[in-house]
C-alpha atoms as a PDB file:
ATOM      1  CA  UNK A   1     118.546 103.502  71.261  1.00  0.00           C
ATOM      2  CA  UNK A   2     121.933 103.572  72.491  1.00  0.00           C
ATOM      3  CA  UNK A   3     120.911 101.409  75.828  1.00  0.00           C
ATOM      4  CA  UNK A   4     119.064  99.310  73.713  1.00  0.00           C
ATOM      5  CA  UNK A   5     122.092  98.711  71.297  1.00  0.00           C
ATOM      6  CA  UNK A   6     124.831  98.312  74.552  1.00  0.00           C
ATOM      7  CA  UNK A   7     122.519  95.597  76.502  1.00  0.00           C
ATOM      8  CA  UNK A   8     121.777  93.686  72.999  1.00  0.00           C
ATOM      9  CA  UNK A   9     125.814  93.408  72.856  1.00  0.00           C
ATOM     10  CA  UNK A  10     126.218  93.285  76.117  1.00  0.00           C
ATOM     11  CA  UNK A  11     123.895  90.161  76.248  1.00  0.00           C
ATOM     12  CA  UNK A  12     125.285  88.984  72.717  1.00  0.00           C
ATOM     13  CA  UNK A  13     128.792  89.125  73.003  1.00  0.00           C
ATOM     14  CA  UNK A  14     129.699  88.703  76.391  1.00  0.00           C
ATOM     15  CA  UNK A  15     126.622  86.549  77.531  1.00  0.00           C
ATOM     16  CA  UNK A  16     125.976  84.716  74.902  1.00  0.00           C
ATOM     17  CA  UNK A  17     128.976  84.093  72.570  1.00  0.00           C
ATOM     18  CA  UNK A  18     131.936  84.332  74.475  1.00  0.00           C
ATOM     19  CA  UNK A  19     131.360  84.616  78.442  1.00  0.00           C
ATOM     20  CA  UNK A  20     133.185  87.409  80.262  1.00  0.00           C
ATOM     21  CA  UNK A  21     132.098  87.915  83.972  1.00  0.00           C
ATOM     22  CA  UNK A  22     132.497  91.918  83.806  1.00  0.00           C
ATOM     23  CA  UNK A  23     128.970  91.581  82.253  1.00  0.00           C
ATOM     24  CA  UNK A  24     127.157  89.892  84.458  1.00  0.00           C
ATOM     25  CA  UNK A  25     128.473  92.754  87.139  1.00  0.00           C
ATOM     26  CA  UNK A  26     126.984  95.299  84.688  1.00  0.00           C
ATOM     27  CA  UNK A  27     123.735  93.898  85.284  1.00  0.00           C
ATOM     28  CA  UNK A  28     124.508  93.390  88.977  1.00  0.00           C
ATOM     29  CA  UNK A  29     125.523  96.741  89.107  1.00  0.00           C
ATOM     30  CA  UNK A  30     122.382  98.297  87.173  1.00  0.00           C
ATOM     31  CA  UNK A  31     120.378  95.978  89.694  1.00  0.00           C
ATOM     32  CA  UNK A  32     121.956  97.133  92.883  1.00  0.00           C
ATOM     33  CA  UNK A  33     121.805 101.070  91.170  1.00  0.00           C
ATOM     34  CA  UNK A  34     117.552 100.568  90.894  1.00  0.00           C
ATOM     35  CA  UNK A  35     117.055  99.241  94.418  1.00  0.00           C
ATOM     36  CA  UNK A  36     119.673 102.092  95.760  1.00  0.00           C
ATOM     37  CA  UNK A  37     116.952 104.482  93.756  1.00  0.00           C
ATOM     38  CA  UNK A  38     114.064 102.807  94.461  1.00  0.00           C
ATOM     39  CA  UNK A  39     115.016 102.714  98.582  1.00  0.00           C
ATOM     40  CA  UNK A  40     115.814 106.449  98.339  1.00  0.00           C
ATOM     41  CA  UNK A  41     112.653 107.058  97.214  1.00  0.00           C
ATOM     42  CA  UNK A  42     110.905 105.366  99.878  1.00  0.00           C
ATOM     43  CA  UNK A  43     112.805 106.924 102.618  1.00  0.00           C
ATOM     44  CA  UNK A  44     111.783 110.288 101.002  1.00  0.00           C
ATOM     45  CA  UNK A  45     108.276 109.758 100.979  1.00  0.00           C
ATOM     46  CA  UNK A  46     108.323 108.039 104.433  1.00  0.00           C
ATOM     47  CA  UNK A  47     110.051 110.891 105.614  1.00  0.00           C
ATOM     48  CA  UNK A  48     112.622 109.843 107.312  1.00  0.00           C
ATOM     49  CA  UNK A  49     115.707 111.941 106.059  1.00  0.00           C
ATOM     50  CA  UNK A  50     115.287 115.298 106.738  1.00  0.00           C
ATOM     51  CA  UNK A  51     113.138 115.378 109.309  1.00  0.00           C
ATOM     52  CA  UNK A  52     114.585 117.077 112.622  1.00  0.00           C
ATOM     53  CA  UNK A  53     114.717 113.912 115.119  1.00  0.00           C
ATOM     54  CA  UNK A  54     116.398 112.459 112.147  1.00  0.00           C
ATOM     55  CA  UNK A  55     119.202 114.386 111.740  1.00  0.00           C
ATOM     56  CA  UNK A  56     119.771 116.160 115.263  1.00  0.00           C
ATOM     57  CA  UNK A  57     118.168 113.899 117.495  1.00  0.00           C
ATOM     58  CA  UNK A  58     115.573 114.098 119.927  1.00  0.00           C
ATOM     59  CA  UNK A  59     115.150 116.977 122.244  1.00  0.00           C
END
């Protein structure tokens, strides 16, 4: 409820009545956030941090 309440006025204040551009780098910043998740996931389950030849090198 709280997110839901701080995007609505993040949208309706600052988007929407009066522009500031410190919210459109909350939503850049929220964007940038999910892919930064999103591509640590992926190298996770690809499996390429962690592994030995990853971190040491090969041998």
């Amino acid at each position: 409820m709280l997110l839901k309440n701080f995007l609505w006025r993040l949208k309706t204040r600052y988007l929407v009545l009066d522009f500031h551009p410190l919210a459109l780098f909350y939503y850049f910043g929220a964007a940038m956030a999910g892919l930064g998740i999103l591509g640590g996931g992926w190298s996770l389950s690809v499996g390429v941090v962690g592994t030995e030849s990853f971190l040491f090198g090969p041998h």
